[in-house]
N, C-alpha and C. Protein backbone atom coordinates (compact mmCIF):
# COMPACT_ATOMS: atom_id res chain seq x y z
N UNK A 1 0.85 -1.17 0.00
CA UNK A 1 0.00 0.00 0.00
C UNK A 1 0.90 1.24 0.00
N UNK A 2 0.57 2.33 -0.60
CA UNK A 2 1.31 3.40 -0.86
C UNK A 2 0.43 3.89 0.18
N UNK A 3 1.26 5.24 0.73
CA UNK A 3 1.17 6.15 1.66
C UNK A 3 2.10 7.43 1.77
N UNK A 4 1.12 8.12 1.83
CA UNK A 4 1.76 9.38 0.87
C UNK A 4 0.93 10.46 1.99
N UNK A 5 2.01 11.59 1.92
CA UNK A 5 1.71 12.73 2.40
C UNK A 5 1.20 13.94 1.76
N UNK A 6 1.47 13.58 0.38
CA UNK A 6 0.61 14.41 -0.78
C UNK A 6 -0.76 13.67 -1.14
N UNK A 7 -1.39 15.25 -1.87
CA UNK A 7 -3.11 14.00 -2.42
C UNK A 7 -2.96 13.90 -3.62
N UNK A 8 -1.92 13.98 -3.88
CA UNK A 8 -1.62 13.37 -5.50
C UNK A 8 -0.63 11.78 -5.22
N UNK A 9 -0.36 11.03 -6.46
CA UNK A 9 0.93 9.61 -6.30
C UNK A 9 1.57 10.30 -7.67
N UNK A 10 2.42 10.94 -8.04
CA UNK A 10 2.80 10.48 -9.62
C UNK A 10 3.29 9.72 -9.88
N UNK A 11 2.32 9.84 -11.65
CA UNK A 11 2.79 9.11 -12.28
C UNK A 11 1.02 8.01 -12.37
N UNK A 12 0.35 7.83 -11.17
CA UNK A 12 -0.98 7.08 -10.85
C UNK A 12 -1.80 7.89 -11.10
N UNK A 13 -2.65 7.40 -11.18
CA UNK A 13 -4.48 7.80 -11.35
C UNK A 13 -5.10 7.35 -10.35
N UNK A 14 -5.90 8.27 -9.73
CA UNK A 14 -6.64 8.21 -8.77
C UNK A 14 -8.16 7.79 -9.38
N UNK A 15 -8.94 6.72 -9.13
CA UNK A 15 -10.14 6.25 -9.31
C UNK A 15 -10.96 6.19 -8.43
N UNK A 16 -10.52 5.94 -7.16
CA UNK A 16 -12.03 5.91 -6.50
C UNK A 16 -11.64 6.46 -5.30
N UNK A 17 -12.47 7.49 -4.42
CA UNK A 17 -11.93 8.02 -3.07
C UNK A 17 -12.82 6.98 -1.95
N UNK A 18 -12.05 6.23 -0.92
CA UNK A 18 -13.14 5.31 -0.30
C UNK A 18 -13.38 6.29 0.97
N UNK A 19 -12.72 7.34 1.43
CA UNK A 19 -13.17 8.33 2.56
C UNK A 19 -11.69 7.90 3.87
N UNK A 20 -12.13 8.86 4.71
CA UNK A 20 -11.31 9.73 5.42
C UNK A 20 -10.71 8.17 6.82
N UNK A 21 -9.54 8.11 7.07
CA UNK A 21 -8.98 6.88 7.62
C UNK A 21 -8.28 7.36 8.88
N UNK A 22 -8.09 6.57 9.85
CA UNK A 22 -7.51 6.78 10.58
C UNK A 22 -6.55 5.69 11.56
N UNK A 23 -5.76 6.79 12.32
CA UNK A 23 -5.12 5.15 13.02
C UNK A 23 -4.40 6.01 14.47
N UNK A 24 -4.60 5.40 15.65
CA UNK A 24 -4.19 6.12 16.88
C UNK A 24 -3.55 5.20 17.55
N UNK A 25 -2.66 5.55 18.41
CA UNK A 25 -1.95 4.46 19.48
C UNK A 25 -1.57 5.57 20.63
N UNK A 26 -2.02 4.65 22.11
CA UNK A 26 -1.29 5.68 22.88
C UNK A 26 -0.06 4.73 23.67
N UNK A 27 0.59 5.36 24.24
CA UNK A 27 1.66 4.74 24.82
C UNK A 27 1.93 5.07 26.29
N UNK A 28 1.67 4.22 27.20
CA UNK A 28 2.33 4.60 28.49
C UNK A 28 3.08 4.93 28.72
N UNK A 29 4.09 5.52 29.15
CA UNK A 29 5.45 6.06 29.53
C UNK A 29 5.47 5.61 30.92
N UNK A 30 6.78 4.84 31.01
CA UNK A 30 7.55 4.13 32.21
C UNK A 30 8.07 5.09 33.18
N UNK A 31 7.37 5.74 34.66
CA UNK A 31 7.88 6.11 35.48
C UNK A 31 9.70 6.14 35.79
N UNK A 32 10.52 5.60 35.52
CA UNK A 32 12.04 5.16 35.25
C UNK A 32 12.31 6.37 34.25
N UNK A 33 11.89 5.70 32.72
CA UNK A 33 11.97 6.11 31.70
C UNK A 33 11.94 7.34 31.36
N UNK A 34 10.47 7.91 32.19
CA UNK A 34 9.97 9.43 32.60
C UNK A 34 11.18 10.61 33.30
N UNK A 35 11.93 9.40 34.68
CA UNK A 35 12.98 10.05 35.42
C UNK A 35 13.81 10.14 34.64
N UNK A 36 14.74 9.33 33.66
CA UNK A 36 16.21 9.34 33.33
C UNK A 36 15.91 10.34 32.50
N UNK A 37 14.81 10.40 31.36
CA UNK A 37 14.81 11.45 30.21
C UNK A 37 14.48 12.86 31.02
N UNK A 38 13.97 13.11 32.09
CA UNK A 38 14.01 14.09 32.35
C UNK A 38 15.37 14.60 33.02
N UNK A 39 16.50 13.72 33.34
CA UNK A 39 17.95 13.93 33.43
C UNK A 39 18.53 14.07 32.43
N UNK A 40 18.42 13.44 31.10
CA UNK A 40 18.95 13.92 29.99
C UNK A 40 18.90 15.19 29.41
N UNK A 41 16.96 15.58 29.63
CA UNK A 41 16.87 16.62 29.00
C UNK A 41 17.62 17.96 30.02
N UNK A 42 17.97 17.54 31.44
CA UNK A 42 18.68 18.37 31.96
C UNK A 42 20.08 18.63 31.10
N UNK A 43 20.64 17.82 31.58
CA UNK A 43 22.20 17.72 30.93
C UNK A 43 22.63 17.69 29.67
N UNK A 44 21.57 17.77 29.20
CA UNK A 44 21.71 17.59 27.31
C UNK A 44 21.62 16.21 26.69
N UNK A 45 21.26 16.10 25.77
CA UNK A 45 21.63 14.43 24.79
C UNK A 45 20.42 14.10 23.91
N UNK A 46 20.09 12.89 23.95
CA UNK A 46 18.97 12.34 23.00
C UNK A 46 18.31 11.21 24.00
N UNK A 47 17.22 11.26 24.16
CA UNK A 47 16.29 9.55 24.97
C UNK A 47 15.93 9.32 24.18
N UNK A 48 16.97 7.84 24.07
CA UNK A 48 16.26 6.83 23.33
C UNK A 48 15.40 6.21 23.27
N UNK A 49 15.02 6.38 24.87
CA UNK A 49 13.73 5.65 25.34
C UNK A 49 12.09 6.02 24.71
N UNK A 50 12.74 7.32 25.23
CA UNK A 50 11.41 8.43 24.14
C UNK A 50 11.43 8.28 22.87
N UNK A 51 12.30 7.71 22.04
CA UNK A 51 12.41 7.73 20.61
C UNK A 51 12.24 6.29 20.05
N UNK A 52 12.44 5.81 21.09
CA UNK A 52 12.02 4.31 20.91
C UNK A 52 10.46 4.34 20.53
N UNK A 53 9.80 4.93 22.24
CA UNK A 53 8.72 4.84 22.11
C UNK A 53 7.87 5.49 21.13
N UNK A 54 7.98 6.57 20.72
CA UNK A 54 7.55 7.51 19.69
C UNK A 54 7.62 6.84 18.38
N UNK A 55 8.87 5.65 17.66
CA UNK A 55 8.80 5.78 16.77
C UNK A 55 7.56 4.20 16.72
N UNK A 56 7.26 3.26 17.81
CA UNK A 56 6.62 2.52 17.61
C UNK A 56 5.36 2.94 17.64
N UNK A 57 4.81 4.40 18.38
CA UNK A 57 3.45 4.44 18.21
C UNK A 57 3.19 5.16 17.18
N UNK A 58 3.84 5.64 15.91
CA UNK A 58 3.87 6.20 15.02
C UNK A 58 3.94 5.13 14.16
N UNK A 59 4.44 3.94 13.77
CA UNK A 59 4.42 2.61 13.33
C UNK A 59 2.79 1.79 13.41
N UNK A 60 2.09 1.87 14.67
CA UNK A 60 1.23 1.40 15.04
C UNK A 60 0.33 2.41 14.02
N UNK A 61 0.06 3.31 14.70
CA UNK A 61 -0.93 4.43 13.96
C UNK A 61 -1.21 4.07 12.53
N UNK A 62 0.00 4.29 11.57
CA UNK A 62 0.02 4.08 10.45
C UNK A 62 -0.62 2.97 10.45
N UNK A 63 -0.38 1.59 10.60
CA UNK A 63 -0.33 0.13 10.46
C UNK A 63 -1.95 0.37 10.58
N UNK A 64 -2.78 1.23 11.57
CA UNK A 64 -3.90 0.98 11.94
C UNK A 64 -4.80 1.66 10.54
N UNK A 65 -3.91 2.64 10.18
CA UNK A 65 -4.82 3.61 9.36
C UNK A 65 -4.51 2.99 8.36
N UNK A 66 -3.81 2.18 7.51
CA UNK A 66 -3.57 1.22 6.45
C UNK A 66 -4.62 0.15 6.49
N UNK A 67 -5.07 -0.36 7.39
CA UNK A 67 -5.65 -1.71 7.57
C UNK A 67 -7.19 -1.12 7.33
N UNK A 68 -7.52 0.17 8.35
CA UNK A 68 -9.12 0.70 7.66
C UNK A 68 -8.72 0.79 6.22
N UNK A 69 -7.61 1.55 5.76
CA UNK A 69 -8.05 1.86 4.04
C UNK A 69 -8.63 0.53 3.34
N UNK A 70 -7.55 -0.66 3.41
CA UNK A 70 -8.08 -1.89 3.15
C UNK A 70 -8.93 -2.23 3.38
N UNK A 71 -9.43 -2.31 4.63
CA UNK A 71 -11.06 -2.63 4.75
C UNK A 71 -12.91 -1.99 3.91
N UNK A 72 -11.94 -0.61 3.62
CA UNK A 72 -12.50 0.10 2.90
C UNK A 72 -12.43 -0.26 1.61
N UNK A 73 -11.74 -0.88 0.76
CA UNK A 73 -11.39 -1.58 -0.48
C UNK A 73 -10.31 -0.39 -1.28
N UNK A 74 -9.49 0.16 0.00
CA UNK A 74 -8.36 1.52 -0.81
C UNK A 74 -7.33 0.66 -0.91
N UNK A 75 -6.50 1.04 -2.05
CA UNK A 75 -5.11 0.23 -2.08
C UNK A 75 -3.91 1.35 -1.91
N UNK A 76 -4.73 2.92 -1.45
CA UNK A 76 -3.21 3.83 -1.27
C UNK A 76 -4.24 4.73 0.09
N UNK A 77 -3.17 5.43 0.62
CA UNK A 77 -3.67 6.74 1.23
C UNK A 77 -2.75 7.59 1.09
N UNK A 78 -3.77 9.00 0.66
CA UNK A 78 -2.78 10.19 0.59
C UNK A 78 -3.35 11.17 1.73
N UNK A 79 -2.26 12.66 1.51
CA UNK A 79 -3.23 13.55 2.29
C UNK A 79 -2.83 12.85 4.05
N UNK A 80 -1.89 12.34 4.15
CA UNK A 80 -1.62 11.37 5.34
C UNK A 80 -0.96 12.82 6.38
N UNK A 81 -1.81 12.83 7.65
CA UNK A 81 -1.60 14.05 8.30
C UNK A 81 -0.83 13.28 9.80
N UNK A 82 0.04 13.32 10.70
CA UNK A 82 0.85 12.77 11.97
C UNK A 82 0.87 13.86 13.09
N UNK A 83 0.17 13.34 13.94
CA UNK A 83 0.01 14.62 15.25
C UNK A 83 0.46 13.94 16.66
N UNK A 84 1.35 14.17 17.02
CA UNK A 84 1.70 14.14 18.17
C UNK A 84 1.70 14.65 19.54
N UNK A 85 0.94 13.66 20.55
CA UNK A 85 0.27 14.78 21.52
C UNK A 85 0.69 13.47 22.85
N UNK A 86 1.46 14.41 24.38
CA UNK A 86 1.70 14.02 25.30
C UNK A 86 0.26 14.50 26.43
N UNK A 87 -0.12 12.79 26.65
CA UNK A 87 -0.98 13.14 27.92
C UNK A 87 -0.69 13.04 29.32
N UNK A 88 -1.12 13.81 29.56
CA UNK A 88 -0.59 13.58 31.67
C UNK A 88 -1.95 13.02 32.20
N UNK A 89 -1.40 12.01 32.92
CA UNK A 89 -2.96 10.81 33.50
C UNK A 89 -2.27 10.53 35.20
N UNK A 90 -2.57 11.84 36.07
CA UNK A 90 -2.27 11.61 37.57
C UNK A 90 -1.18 11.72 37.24
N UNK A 91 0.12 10.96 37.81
CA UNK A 91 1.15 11.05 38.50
C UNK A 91 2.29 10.57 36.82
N UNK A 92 1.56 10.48 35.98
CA UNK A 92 2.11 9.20 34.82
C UNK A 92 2.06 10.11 33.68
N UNK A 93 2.45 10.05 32.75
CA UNK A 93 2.28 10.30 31.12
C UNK A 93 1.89 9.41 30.55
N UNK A 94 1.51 10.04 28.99
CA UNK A 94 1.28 9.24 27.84
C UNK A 94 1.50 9.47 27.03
N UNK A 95 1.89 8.95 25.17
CA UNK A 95 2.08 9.44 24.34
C UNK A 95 1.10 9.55 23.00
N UNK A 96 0.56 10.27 22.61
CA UNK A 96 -0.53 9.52 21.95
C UNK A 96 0.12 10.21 20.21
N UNK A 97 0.28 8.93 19.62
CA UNK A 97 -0.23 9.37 17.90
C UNK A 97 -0.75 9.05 17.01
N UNK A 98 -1.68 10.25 16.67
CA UNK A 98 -2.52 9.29 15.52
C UNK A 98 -2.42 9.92 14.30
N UNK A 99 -2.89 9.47 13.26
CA UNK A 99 -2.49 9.25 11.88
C UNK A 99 -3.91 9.28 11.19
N UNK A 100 -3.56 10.36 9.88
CA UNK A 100 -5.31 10.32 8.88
C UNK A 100 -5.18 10.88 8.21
N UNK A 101 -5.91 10.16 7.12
CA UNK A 101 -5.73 10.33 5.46
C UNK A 101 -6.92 9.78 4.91
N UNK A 102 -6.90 10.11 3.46
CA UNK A 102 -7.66 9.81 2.42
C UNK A 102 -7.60 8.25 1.99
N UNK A 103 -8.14 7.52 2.02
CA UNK A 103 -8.26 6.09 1.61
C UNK A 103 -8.85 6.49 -0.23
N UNK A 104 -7.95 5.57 -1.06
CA UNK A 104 -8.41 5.97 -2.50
C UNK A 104 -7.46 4.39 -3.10
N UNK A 105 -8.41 4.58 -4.30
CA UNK A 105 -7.86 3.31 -5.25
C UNK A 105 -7.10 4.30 -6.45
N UNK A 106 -6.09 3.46 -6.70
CA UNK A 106 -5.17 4.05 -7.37
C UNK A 106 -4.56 2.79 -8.37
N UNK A 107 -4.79 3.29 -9.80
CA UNK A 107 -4.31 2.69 -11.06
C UNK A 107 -3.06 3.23 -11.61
């Protein structure tokens, strides 16, 4: 399945629009995980932990919003929009991202 951030593919023809798709994942964030990256982001560097996690719920999302297009009978999505949003739940975080686009058949 193509997945595209434009609402065009070149080079393809767009035939049928099956409608608007989506795909969300949230992610707990590990109390630990929460502490050390907030030492990093003191002292400077990169968390991997955070980037770990970020890049699997960004993986998920997609994977989710691919599987509606299919269900929908789309074989691409364009127009593919990625929003990233941290929730605070009591004492804990979360990471949430979700993913949405155009489901369309493409020749």
């Amino acid at each position: 399945m193509i997945v595209s951030t434009t609402n065009t593919i070149e080079g393809r023809r767009i035939v049928e629009y099956k409608g608007v798709v989506t795909g969300e994942a949230i992610l707990g964030a590990n109390i630990f995980r929460d502490f050390f990256a907030g030492i990093r982001d003191i002292v400077g560097g990169r968390s991997g932990a955070y980037e770990k996690s970020l890049r699997e719920a960004r993986q998920i999302a997609l994977r989710e919003m691919e599987e509606e297009a299919a269900r929908l009978g789309g074989n691409s999505v364009i127009g593919v929009d990625l929003d990233y949003e941290n929730i605070s739940a009591g004492s804990g975080s979360m990471l949430m991202v979700s993913a949405s686009g155009t489901a369309v058949v493409i020749e």
